[in-house]
Protein backbone atom coordinates (compact mmCIF):
# COMPACT_ATOMS: atom_id res chain seq x y z
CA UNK A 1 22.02 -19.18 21.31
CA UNK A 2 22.50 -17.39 24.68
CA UNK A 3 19.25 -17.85 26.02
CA UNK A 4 18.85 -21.55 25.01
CA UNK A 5 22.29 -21.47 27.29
CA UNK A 6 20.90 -20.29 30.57
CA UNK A 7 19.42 -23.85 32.07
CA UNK A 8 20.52 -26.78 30.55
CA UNK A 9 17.76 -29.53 29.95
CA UNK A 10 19.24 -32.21 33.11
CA UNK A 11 19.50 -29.22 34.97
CA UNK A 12 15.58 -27.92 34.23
CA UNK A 13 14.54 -31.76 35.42
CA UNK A 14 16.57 -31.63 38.45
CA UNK A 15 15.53 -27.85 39.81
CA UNK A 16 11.85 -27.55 37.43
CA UNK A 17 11.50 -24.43 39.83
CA UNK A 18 13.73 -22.90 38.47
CA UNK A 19 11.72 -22.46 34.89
CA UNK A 20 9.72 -20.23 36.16
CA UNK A 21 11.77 -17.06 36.93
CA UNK A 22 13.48 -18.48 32.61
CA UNK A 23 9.80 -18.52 31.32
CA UNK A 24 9.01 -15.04 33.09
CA UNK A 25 12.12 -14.02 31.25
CA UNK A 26 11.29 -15.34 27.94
CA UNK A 27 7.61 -14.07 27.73
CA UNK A 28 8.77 -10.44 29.33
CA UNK A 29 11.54 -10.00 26.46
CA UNK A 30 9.44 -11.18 23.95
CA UNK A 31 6.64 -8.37 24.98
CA UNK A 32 8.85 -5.90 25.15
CA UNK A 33 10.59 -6.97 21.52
CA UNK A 34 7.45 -7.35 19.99
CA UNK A 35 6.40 -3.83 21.01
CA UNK A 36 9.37 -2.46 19.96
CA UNK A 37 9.40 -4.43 16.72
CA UNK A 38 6.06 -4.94 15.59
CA UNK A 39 4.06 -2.73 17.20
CA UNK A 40 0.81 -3.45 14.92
CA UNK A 41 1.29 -7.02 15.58
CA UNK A 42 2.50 -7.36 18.68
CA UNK A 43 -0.48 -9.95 19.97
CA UNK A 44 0.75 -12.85 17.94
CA UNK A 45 4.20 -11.57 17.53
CA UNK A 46 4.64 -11.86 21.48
CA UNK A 47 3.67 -15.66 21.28
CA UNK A 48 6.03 -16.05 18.33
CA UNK A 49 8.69 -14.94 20.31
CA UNK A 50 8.34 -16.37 23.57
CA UNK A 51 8.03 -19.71 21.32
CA UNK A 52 11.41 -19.05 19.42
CA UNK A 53 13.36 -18.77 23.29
CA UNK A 54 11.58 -21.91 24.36
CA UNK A 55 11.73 -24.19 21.44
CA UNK A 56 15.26 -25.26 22.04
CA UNK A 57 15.03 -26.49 25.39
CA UNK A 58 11.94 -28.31 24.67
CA UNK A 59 13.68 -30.37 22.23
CA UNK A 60 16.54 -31.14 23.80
CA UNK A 61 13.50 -32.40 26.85
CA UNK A 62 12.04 -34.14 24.24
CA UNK A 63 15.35 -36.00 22.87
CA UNK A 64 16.78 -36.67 27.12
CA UNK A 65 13.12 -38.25 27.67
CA UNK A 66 12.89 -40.37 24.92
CA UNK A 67 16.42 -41.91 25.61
CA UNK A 68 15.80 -42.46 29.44
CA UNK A 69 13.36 -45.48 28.34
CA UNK A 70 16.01 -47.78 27.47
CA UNK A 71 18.31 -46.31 29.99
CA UNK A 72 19.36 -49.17 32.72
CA UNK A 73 18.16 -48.78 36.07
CA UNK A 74 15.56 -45.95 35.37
CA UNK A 75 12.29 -45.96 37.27
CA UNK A 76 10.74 -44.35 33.69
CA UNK A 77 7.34 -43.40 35.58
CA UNK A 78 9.70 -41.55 38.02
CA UNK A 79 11.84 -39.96 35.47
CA UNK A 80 8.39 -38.84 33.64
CA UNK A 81 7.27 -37.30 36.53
CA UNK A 82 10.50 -35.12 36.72
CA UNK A 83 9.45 -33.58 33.53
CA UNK A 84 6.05 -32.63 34.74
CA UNK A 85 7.05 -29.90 37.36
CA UNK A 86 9.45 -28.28 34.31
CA UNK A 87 6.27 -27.91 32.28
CA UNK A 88 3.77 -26.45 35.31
CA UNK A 89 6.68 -24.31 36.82
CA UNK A 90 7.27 -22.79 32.59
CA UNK A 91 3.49 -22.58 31.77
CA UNK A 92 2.79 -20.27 35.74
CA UNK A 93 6.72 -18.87 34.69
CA UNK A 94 4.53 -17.50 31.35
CA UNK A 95 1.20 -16.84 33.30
CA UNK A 96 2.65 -14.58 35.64
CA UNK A 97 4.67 -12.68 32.66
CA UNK A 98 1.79 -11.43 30.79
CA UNK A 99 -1.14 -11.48 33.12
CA UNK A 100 1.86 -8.86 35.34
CA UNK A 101 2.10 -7.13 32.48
CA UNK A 102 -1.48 -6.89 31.69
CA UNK A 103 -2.16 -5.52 35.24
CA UNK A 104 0.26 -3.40 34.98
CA UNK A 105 0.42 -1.40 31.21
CA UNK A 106 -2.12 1.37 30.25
CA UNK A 107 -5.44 0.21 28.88
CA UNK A 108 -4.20 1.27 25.52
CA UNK A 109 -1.17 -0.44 25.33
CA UNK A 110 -3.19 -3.74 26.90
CA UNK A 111 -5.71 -3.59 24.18
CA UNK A 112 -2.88 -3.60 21.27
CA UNK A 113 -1.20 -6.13 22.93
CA UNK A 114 -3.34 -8.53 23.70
CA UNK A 115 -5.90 -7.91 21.22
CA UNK A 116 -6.26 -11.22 19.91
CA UNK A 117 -6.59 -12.92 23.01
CA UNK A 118 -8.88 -10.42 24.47
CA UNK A 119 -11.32 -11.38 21.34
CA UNK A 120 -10.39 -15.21 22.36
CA UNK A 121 -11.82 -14.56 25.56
CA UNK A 122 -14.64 -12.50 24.59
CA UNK A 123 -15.81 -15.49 22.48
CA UNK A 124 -15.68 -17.82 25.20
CA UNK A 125 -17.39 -15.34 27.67
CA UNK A 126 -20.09 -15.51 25.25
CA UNK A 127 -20.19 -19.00 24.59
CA UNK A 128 -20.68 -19.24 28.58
CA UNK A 129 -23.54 -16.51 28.60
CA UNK A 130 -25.13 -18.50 26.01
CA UNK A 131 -24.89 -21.59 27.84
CA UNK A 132 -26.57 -19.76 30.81
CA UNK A 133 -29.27 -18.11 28.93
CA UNK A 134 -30.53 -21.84 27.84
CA UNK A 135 -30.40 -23.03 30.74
CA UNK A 136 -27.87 -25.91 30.20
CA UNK A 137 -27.69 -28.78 33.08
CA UNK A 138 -23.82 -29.30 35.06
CA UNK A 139 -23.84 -32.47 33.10
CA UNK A 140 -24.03 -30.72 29.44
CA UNK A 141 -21.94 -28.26 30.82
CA UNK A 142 -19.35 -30.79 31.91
CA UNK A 143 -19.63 -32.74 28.80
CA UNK A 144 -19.08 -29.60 26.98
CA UNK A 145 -15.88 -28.19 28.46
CA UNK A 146 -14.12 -31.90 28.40
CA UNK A 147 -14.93 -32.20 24.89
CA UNK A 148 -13.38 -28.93 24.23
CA UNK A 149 -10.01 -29.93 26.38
CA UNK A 150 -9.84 -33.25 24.54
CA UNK A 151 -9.72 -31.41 21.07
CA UNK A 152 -7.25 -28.82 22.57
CA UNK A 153 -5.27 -32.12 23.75
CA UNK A 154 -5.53 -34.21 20.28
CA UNK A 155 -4.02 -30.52 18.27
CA UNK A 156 -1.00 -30.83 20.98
CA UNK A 157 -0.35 -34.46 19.89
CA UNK A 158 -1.04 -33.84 16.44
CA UNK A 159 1.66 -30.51 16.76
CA UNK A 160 3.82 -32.60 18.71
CA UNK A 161 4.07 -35.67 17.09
CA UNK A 162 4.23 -33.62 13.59
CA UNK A 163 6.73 -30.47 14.51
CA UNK A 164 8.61 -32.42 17.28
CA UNK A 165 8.45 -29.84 20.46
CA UNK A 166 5.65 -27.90 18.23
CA UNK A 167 2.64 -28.01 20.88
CA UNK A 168 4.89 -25.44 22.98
CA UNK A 169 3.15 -22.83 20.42
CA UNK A 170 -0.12 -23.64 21.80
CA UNK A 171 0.93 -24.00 25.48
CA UNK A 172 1.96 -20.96 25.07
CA UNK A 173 -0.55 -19.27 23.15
CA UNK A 174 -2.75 -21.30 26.20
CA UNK A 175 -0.67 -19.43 29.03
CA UNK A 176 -1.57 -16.18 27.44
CA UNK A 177 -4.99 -16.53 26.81
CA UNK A 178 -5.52 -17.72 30.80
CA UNK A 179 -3.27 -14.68 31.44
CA UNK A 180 -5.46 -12.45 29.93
CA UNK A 181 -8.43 -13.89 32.04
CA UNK A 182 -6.74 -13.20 35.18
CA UNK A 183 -5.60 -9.98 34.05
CA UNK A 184 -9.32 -8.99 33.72
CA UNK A 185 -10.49 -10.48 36.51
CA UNK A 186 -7.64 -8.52 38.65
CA UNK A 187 -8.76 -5.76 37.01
CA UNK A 188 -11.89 -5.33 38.11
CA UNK A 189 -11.09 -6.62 41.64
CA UNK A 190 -8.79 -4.48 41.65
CA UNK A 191 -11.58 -1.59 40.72
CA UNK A 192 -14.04 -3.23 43.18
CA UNK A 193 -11.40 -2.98 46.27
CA UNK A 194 -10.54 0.46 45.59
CA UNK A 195 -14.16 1.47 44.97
CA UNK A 196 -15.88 -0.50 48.19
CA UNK A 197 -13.05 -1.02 50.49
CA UNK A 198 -11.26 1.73 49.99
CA UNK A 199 -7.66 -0.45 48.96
CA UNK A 200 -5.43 1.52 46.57
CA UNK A 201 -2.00 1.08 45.35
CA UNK A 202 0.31 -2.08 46.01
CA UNK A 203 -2.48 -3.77 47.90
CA UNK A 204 -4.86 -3.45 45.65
CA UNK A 205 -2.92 -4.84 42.92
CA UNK A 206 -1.88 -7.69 44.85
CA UNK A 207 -5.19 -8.56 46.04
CA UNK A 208 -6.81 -8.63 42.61
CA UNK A 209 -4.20 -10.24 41.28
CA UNK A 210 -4.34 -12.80 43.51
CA UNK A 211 -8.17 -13.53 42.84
CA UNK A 212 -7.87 -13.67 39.38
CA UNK A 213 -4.75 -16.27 39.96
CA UNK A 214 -7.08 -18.28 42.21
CA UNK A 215 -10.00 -18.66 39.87
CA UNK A 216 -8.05 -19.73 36.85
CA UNK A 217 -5.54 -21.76 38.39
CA UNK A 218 -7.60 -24.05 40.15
CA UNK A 219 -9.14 -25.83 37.15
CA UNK A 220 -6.11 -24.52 35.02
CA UNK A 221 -2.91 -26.25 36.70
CA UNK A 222 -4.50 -29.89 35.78
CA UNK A 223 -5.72 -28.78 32.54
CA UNK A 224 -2.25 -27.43 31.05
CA UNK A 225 -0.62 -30.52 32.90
CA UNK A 226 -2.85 -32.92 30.71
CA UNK A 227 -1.53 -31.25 27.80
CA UNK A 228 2.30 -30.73 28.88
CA UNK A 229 1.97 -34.30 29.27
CA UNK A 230 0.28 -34.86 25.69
CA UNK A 231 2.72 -32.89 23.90
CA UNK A 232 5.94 -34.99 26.07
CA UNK A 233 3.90 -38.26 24.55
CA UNK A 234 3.59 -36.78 21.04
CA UNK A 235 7.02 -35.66 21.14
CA UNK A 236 8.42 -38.58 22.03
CA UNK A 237 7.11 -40.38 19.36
CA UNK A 238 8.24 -37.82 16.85
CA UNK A 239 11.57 -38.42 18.15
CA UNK A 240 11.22 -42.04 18.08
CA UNK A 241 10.15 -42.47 14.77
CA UNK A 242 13.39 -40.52 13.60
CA UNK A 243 15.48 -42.58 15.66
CA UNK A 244 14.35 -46.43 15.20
CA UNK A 245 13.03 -48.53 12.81
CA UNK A 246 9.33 -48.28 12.96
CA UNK A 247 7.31 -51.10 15.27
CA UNK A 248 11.04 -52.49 15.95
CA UNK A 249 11.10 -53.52 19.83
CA UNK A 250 12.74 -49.78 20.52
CA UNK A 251 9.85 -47.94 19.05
CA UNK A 252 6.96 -50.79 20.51
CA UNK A 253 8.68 -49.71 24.05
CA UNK A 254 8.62 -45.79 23.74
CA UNK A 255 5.31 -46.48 22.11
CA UNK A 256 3.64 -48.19 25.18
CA UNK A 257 5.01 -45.63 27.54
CA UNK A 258 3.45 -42.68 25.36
CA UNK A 259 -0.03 -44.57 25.88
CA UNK A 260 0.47 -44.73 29.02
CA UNK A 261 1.33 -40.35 29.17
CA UNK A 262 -1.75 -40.15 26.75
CA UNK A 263 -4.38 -41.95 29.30
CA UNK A 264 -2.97 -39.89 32.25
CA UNK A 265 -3.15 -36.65 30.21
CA UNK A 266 -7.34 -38.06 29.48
CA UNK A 267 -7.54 -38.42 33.68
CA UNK A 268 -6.06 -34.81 34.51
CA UNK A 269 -8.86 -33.65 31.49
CA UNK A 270 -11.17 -34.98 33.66
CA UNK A 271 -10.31 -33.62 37.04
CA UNK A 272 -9.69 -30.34 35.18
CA UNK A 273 -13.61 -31.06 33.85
CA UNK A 274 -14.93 -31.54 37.38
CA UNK A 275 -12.86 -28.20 38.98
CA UNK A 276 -14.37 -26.02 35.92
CA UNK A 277 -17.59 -27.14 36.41
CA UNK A 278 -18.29 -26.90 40.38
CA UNK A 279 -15.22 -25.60 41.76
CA UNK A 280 -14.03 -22.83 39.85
CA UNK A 281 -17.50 -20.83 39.19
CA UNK A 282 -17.58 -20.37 43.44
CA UNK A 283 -14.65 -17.62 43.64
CA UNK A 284 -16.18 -14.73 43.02
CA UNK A 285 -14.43 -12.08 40.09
């Protein structure tokens, strides 16, 4: 496979940045392919795509992390954080993709395709609005959205551990959803600055897109780490379970260090929790 071809896994660990111009590659062509392919169905389709040019990789991450442990010599905590910055540069790499495209297609063409995750977001919006109406304390609040993330967290170590590299289908489904936000919320910034300010073309694009960024980012870059870093854990075991003899001292060893990726990915939850809740809601769309 060409594209498979373009950054080999040591490679993506040793320059993550790198995965972010590959992943705004993989989600553009698979927009554009799905458009041209399934127009009707180009919401999911897109996803589908972008999923089918990152799958590869992923498992050949998986495979190179799960060997590492009983490498000689290996500071593992080190070598796991190597794979972190290939996740967060891939998931922004996808962000940027469709939320640019977003901004930047016809209102027509944005509803077709990005209908689903337009509804995705409409449900949440309304979830939220509910939450306001009644009056709901921080705490609930709080409570609320980390119960939410922890679900979102056990279905990526549940897809992991089950399809290998499978949570990448809800990562990515993930990075298009929070695209979609910020494409909305760069849309009407980008509405307000030409309306009040008087900023039009490039400027106004780049300012709204900016904002919307900002607002989703914030809370968002910890969040998606905690579950880049459940899906490495769940497919490690995956791989592990293929590989060794079940509870032999090989698999006890990958084991422990997947515990270890699961509590840190419950800790970035948490921060993520605490930026939602008071930090996020104070940039104004």
């Amino acid at each position: 496979m060409v594209l498979e071809s373009l950054i080999p896994v040591r490679l993506a660990e040793r320059k993550p940045i790198e995965m972010l111009p590959l992943a705004f590659l993989y989600a553009s062509l698979a927009i554009f392919i799905a458009l041209w392919i399934f127009p009707n169905h180009a919401s999911l389709t897109t996803v589908f795509f972008t999923v089918m040019a990152l799958l590869p990789l992923m498992v050949s991450l998986m495979r190179f992390e799960e060997e590492s442990v009983f490498k000689k010599n290996v500071d593992y905590d080190v070598n796991h954080k190597r794979a972190m910055p290939f996740f967060v540069w891939m998931f922004l790499g996808m962000v940027l993709a469709y939320s640019l495209w977003f901004v930047a297609f016809p209102q027509s063409l944005v509803n077709n395709l990005f209908s689903v995750q337009i509804n995705t977001i409409q449900a949440i919006n309304n979830n939220i609005n509910q939450v306001t109406a009644n009056a709901i304390s921080v705490s609930s609040y709080f409570m609320a959205v980390l119960v939410n993330n922890l679900k979102v967290l056990l279905f990526v170590l549940l897809f992991s551990f089950i399809y290998g590299a499978g949570a990448i289908f809800i990562l990515t489904w993930n990075a298009s959803v929070v695209a979609v936000a910020i494409g909305n919320t760069a849309r009407k910034a980008i509405a307000g600055y030409a309306g009040s300010a008087g900023i039009t073309g490039v400027s106004a694009y780049f300012a709204g897109f900016s904002l919307g960024l900002l607002r989703y980012m914030i809370h968002g870059i910890p969040e998606i780490g905690a579950y880049f870093v459940g899906g490495l854990a769940g497919g490690m075991i995956s791989v592990a379970v293929l590989r060794h003899e079940f509870m032999d001292q090989k698999f006890n060893r990958v084991l422990y260090d997947c515990s270890n990726l699961i509590l840190l990915a419950i800790g970035l939850l948490l921060v993520a929790g605490v930026l939602e809740t008071f930090v996020s809601p104070m940039v104004p769309i």
